[in-house]
Protein backbone atom coordinates (compact mmCIF):
# COMPACT_ATOMS: atom_id res chain seq x y z
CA UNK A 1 136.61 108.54 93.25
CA UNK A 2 136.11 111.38 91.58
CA UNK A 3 132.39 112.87 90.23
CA UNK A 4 133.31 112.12 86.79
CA UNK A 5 134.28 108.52 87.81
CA UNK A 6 131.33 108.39 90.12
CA UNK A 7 129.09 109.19 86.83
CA UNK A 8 131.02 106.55 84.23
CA UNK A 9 128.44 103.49 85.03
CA UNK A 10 125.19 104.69 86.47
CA UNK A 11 121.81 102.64 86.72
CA UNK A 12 118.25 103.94 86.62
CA UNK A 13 115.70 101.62 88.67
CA UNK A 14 112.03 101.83 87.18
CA UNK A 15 113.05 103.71 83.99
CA UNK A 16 110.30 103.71 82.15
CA UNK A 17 108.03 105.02 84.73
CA UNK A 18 106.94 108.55 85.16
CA UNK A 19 109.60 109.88 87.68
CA UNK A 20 112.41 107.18 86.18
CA UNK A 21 112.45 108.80 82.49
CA UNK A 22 112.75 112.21 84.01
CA UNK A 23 115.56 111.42 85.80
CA UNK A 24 116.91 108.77 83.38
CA UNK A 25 117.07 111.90 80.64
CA UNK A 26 118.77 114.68 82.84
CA UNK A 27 121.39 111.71 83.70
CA UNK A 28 121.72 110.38 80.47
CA UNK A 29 122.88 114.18 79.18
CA UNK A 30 124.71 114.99 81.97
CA UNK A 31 126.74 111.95 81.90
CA UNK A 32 127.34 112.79 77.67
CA UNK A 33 128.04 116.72 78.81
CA UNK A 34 130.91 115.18 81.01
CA UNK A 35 132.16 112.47 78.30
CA UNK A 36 132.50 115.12 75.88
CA UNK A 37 135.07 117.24 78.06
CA UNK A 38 138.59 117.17 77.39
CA UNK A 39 139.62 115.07 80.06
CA UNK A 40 137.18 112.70 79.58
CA UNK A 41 137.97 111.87 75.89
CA UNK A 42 138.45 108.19 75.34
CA UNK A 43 136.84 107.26 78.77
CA UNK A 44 133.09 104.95 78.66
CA UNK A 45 130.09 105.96 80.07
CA UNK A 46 127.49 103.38 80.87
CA UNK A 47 123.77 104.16 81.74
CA UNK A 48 121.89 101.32 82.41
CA UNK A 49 117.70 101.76 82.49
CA UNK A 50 116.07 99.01 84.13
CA UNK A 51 112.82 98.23 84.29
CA UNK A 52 109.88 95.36 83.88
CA UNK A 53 108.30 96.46 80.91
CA UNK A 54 110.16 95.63 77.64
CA UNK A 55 107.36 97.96 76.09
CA UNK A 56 108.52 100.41 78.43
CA UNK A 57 111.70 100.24 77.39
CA UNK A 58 111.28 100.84 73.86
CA UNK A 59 109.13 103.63 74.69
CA UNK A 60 111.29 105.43 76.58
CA UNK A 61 114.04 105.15 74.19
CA UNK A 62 111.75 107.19 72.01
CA UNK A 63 110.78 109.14 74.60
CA UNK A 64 114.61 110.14 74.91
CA UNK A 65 115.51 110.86 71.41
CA UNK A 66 112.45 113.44 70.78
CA UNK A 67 114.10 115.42 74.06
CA UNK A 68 117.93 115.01 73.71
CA UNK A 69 116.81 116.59 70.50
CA UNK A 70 114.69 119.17 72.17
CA UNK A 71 118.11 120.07 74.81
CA UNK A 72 120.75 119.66 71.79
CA UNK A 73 118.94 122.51 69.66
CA UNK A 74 119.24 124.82 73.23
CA UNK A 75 123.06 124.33 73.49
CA UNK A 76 124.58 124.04 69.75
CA UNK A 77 127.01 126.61 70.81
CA UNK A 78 128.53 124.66 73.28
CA UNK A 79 128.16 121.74 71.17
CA UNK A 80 130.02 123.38 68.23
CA UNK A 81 133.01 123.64 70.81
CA UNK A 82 132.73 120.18 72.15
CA UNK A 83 132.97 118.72 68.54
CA UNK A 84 135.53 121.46 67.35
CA UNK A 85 137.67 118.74 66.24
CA UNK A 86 135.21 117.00 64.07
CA UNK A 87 135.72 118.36 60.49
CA UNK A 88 132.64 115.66 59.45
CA UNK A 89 130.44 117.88 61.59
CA UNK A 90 130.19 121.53 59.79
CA UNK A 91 126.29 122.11 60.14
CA UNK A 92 124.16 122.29 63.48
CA UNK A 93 121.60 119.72 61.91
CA UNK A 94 124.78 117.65 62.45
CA UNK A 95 125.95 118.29 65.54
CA UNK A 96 122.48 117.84 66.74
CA UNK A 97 122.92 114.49 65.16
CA UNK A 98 126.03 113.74 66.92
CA UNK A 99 125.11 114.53 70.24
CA UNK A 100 121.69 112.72 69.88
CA UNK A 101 123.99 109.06 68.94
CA UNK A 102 126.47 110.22 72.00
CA UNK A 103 123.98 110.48 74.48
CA UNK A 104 121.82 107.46 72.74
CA UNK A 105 124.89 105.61 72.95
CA UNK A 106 125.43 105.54 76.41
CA UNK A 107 121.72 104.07 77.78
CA UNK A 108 121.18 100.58 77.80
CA UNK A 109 118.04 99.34 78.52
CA UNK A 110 117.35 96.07 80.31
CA UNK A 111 114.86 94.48 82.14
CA UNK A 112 117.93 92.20 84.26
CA UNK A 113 118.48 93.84 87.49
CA UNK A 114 122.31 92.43 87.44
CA UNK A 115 123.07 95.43 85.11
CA UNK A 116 123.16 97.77 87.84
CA UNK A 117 126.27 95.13 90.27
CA UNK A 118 128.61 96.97 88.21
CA UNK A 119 127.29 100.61 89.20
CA UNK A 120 128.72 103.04 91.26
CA UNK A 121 125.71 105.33 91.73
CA UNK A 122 121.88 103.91 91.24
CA UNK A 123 118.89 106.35 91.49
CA UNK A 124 116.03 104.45 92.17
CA UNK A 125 112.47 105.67 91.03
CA UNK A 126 110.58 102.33 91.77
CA UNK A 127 106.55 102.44 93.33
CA UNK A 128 106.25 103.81 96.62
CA UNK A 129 106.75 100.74 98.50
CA UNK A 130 109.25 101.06 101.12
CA UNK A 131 109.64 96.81 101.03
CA UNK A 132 110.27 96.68 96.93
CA UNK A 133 112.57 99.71 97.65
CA UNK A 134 114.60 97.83 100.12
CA UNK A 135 114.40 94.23 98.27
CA UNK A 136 115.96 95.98 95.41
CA UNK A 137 118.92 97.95 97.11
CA UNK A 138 119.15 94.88 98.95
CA UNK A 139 119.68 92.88 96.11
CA UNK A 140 122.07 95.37 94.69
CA UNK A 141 124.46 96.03 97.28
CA UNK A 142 125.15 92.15 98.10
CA UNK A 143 125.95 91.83 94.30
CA UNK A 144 128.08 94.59 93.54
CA UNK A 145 131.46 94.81 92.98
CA UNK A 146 132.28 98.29 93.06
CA UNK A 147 131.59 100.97 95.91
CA UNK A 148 128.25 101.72 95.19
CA UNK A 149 125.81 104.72 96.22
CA UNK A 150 122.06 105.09 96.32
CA UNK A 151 120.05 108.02 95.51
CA UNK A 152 116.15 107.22 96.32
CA UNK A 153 113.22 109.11 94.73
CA UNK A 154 111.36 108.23 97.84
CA UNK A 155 108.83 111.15 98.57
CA UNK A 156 107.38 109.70 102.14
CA UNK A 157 109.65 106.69 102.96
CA UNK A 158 112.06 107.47 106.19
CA UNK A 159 115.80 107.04 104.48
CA UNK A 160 116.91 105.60 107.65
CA UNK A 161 114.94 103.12 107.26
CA UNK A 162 115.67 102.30 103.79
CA UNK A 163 119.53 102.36 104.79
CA UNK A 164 118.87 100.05 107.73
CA UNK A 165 116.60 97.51 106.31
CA UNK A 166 118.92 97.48 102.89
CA UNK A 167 122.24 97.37 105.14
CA UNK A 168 123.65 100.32 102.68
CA UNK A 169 125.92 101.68 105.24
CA UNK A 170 125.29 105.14 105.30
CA UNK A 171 125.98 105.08 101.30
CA UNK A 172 122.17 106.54 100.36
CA UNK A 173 120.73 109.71 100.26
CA UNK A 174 117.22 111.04 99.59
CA UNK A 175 117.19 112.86 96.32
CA UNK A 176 113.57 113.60 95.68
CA UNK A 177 112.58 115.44 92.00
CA UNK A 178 109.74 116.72 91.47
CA UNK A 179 107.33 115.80 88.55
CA UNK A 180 108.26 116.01 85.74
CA UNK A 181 111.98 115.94 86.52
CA UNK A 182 112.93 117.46 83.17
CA UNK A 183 111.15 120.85 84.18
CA UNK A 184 110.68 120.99 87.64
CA UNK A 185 113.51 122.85 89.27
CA UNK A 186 112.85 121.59 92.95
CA UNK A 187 114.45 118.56 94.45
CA UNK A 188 114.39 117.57 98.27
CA UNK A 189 117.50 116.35 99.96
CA UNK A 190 117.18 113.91 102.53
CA UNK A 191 120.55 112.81 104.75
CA UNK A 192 120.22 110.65 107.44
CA UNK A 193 122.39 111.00 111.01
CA UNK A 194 124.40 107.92 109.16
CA UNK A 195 124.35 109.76 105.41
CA UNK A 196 128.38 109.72 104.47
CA UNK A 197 129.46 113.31 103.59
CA UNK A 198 130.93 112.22 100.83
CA UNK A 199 127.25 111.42 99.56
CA UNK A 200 126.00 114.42 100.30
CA UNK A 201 128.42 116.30 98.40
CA UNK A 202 128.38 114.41 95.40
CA UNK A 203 124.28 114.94 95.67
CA UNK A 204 124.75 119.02 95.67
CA UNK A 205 127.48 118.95 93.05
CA UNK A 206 124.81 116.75 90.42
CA UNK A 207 121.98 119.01 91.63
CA UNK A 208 124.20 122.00 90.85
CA UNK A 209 125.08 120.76 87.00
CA UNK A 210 121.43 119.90 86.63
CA UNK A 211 120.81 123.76 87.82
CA UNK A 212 118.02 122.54 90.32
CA UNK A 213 116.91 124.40 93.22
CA UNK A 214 118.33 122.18 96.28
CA UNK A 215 116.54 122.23 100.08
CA UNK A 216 117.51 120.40 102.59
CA UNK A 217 114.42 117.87 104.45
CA UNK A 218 115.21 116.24 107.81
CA UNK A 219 114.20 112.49 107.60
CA UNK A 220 110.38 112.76 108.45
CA UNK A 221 108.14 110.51 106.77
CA UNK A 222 106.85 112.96 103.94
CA UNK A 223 109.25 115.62 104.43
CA UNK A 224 108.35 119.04 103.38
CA UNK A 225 106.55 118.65 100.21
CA UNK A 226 104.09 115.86 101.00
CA UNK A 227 104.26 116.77 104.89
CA UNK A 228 102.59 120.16 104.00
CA UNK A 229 100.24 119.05 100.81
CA UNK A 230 98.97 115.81 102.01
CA UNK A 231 97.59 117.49 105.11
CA UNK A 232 96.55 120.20 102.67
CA UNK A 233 94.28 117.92 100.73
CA UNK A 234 93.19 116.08 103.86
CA UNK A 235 92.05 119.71 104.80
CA UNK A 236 90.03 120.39 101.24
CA UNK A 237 88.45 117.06 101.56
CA UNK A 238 86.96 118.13 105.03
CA UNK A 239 85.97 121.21 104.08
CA UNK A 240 83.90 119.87 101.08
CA UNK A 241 82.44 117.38 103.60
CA UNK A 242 81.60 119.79 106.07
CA UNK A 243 80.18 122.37 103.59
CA UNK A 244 77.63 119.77 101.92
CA UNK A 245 76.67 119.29 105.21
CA UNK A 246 76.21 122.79 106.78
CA UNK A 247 74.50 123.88 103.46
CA UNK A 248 72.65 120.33 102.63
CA UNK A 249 73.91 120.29 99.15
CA UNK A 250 75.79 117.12 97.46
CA UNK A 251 79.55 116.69 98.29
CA UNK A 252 79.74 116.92 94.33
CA UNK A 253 78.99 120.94 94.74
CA UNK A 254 80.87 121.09 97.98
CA UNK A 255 84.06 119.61 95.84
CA UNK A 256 83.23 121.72 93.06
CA UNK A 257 83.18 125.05 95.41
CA UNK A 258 86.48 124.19 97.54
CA UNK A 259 88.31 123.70 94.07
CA UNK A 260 87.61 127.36 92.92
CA UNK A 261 88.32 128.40 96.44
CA UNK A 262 91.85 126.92 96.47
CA UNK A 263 92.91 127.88 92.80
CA UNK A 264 91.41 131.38 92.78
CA UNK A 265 90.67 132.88 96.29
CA UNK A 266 93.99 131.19 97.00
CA UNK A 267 96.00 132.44 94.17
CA UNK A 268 97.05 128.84 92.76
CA UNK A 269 97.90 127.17 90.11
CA UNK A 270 95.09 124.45 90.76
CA UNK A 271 92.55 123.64 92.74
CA UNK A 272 93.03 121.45 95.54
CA UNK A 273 90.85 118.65 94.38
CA UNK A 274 92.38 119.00 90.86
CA UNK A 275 95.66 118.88 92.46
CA UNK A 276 94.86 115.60 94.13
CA UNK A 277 93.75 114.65 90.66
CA UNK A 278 96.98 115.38 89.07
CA UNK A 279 99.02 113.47 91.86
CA UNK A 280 96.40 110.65 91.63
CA UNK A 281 93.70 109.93 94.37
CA UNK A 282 95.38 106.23 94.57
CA UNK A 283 99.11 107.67 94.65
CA UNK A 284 97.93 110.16 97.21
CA UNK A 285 96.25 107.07 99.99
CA UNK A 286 99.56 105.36 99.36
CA UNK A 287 101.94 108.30 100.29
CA UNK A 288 99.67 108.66 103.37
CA UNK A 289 99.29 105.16 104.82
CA UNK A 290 102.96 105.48 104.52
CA UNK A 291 103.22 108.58 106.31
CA UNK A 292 100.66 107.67 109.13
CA UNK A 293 101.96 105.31 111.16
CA UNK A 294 104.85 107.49 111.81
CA UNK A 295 102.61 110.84 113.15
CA UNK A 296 101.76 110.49 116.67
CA UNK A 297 99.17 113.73 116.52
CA UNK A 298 97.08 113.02 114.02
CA UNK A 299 95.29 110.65 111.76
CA UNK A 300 96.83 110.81 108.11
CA UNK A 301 93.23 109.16 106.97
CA UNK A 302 90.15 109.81 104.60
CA UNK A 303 86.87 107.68 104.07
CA UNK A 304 86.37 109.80 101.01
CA UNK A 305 89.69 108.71 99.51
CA UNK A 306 88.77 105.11 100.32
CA UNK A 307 85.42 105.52 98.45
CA UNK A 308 86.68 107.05 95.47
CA UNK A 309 89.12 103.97 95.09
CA UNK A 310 86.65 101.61 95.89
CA UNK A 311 84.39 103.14 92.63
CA UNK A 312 87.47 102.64 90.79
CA UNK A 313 87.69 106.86 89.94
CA UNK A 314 91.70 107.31 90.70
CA UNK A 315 92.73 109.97 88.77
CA UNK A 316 96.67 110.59 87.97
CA UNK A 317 97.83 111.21 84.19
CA UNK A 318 98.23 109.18 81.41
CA UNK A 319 101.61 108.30 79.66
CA UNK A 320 101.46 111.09 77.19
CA UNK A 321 100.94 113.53 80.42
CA UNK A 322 97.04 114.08 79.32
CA UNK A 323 95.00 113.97 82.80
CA UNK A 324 92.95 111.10 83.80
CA UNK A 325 89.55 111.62 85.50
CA UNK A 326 89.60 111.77 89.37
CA UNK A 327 87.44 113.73 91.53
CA UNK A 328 86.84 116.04 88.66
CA UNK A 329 86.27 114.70 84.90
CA UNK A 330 88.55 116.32 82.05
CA UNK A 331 88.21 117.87 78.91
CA UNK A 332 91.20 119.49 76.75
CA UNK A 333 92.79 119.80 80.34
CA UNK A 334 90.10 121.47 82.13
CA UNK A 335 87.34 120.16 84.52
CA UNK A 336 84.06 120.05 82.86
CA UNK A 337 82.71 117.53 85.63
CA UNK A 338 82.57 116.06 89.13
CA UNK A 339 82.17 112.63 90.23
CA UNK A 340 78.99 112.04 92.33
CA UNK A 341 79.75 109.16 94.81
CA UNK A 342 76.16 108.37 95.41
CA UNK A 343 75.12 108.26 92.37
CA UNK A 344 78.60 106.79 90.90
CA UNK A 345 78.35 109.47 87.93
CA UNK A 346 79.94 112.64 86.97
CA UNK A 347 77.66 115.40 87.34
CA UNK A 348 78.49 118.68 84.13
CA UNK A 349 79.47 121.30 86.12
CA UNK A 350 77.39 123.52 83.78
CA UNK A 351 74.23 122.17 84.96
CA UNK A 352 74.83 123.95 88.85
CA UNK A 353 77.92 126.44 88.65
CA UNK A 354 75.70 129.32 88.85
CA UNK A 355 74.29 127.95 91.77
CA UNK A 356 77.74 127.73 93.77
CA UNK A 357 79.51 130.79 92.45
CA UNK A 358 76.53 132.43 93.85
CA UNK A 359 76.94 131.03 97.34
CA UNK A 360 80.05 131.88 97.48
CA UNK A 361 79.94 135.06 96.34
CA UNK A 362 82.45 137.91 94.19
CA UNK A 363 85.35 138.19 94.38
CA UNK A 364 86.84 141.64 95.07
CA UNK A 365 88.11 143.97 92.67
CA UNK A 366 91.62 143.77 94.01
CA UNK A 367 91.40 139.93 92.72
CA UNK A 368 94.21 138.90 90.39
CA UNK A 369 94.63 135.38 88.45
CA UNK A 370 97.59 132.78 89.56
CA UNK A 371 99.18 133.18 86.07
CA UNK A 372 98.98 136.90 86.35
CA UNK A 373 101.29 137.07 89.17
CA UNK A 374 103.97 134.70 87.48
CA UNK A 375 106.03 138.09 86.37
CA UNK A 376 104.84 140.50 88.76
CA UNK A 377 106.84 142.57 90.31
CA UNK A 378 105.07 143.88 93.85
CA UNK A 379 103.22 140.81 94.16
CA UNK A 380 103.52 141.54 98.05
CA UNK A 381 101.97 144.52 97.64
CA UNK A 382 99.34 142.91 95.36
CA UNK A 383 98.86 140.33 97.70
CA UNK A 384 98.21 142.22 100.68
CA UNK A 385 95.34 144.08 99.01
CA UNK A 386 93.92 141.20 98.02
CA UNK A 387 93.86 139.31 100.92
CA UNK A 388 93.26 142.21 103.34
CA UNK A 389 89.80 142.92 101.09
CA UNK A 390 89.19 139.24 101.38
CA UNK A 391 89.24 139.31 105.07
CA UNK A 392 87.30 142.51 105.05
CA UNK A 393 84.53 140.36 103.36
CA UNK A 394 81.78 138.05 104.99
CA UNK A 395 80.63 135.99 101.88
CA UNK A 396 80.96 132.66 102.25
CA UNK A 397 84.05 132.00 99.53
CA UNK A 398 85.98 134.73 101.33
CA UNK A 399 85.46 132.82 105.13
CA UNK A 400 86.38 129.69 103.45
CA UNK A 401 89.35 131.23 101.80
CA UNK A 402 90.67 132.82 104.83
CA UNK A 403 90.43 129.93 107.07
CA UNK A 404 91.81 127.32 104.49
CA UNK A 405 94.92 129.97 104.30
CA UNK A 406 95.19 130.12 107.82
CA UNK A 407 95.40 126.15 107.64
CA UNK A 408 97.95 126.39 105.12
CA UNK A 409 100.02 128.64 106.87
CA UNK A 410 99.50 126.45 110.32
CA UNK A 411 100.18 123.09 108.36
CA UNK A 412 104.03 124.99 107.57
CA UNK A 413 104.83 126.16 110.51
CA UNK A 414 103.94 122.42 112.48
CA UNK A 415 106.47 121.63 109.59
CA UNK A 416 109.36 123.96 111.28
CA UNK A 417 108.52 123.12 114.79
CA UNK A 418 108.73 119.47 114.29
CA UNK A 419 112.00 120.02 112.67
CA UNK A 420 110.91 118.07 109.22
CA UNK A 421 111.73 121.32 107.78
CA UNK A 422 115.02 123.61 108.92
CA UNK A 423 113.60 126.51 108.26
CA UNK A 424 110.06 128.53 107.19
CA UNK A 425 112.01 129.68 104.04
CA UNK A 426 112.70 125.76 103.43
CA UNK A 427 109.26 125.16 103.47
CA UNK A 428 108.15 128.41 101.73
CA UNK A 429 110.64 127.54 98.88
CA UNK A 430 109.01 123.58 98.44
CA UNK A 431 106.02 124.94 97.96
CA UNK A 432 106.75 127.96 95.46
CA UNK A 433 108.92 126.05 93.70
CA UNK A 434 107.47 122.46 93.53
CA UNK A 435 104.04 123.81 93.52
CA UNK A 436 104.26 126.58 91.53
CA UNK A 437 102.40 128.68 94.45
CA UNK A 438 102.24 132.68 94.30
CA UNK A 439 103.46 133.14 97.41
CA UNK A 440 104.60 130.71 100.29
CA UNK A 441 101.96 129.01 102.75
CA UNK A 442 103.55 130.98 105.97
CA UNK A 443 102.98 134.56 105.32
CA UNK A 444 101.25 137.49 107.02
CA UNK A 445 98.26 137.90 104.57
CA UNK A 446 95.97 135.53 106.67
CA UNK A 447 96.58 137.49 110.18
């Protein structure tokens, strides 16, 4: 079977949902690209989104349109040639049009699962719940009729154990995108020793067309990307806890002060603690009780998380993408607020910033913002002034700083010598490019 047969009836599990609508649109248009090539003229191309919600259906199909619209306006050139022998379609406006009702055309959503027994490739982007996982590909490959594949957006689940428990014969790959799957460039491969080749290849030639940026994960629960950041967060939370209690002031302060660590000492994107927010405190206790049971060296485990949860504060992002409140409360995207589990509150940062900034100290002159660096040029250079005046420093934000990148750096390299990750520029690469880091977690700046 060739890839263009491979992509003529594909099925999206959970395609309503955050990561399923991502990955729903980038098939949905690569699946139209392909229809619209000579070769392919005459030929159907079925998408099938399934999922629960009927409402989630019929936003999603309005979800699409807005960005088909949004990719058709970035490629009218190409589109001009595709439709070259359409003498109804002289404008762009169109064209636009066109492509829109062509790629439109070829999702159908449903809520019946028995769409997807007449698939030949299924990505499934259903809750992190290895047993739902496996019930569904279960389901699927007793039922279908054709040769079928599976490509799961599992981001902790073994795939061997998917492939075992689901009896899918060696005919599923991990193919984990990043969120949101429209934009992020990073996806995770993950083969197992039973993985056909012929899988494999059909996962780098789709990952090619889609123009993401492909590395390879050995089958560790977690696998690079939520190997290296759940232990990362683990990390922040204990340094809050032990900072409110080495300085006897309220883990709400301590959280407060290990977030502007992490996003500015650091040289991130985000805090740590706003990070966790993002990912959602809930989502981020589920990854890890999935992930724990398989680690043999440590405990994958936090009371704090448990707290938070239990005071109902779980943070993650609403459907339009605006944030939801989690360890730190939100306002026009930025945190204005941290939750006090004591007190079961959110305590105004305003009211004791001062206060922590001056614990912690300045920062040195050489200090330079995450978005700064996003075009920069010698950002080694940069970042080895930096971090060699940081380390030259004995205020309390530059200790905390130093050690938390040393922990970063250690948290990659157990990565490499476990062999979850092939190589440090596997891991370095996860974490610029999923991330959005400066620079990668195992570096020289921190020795």
């Amino acid at each position: 079977m060739t890839y263009d047969e491979r992509l003529q009836n594909v099925s999206v599990l959970g395609a309503a949902g955050k990561m399923g609508s991502g990955i729903l649109l980038l098939t949905a248009v690569e699946m139209a690209d392909r229809a619209l090539l000579p070769e392919n003229k005459g030929k159907t191309f079925v998408l099938n989104a399934i999922d629960v919600s009927d409402e989630g259906l019929a936003g999603l199909m309005n979800y699409l349109r807005v960005q088909v619209r949004k990719i058709a306006e970035k490629k009218t050139v190409w589109l001009r040639k595709m439709y070259a022998d359409r003498d109804d379609l002289i404008e762009n406006f169109d064209i636009i049009d066109e492509y829109i009702f062509d790629v439109m055309n070829i999702v159908r959503p449903t809520t019946a699962m028995g769409a997807a027994y007449g698939s030949t490739l299924v990505f499934e982007a259903v809750n992190e719940n290895r047993a739902l996982k496996v019930k569904l590909l279960s389901q699927i490959k007793q039922n279908n009729t054709k040769d079928v594949w599976f490509f799961t957006n599992t981001s902790s689940v073994p795939i061997h154990l998917i492939d075992e428990e689901a009896g899918l014969e060696g005919k599923v790959i991990g193919f984990h995108f990043y969120n949101p799957p429209a934009v992020q460039r990073l996806v995770e491969l993950i083969r197992t020793d039973n993985t056909k080749d012929e899988v494999v290849e059909f996962a780098y030639e789709y990952a090619k067309n889609l123009k993401k940026v492909v590395v390879p994960s050995n089958d560790f629960a977690g696998f690079i990307g939520n190997g290296h950041f759940m232990r990362d967060g683990l990390h922040g939370i204990k340094e809050a806890e032990a900072l409110a209690k080495e300085k006897n002031i309220p883990l709400y302060k301590a959280i407060y002060m290990i977030n502007k660590v992490t996003q500015e000492y650091l040289i991130r994107p985000m805090g740590i603690f706003q990070l966790m927010d993002y990912v959602g405190i809930d989502v981020m206790k589920f990854i890890l009780d999935v992930m724990n049971p398989f680690v043999k060296d440590e405990d994958l485990h936090s009371d704090l998380l448990d707290k938070m949860l239990e005071q109902g504060v779980k943070g993650g992002q609403y459907s339009s993408g605006a944030q939801k409140d989690g360890f730190l409360k939100y306002k026009g995207g930025k945190p204005v607020a941290v939750w006090d589990i004591h007190k079961q509150e959110y305590v105004d940062i305003d009211s004791f910033k001062d206060e922590c900034d001056e614990m912690l100290g300045d920062l040195p002159d050489s200090a330079v913002a995450w978005k700064s660096t996003l075009r920069m040029k010698n950002k080694d250079e940069v970042f080895t002034r930096f971090f060699n005046d940081l380390k030259a420093m004995s205020t309390l934000g530059s200790q905390i700083a130093v050690n938390y990148g040393k922990r970063s750096k250690a948290i990659g390299e157990k990565l490499v010598s476990d062999k979850v990750a092939h190589s440090v520029d596997d891991v370095n690469t996860v974490m610029l490019t999923g991330f959005f880091h400066a620079y990668g977690p195992i570096n020289n700046y921190f020795d």
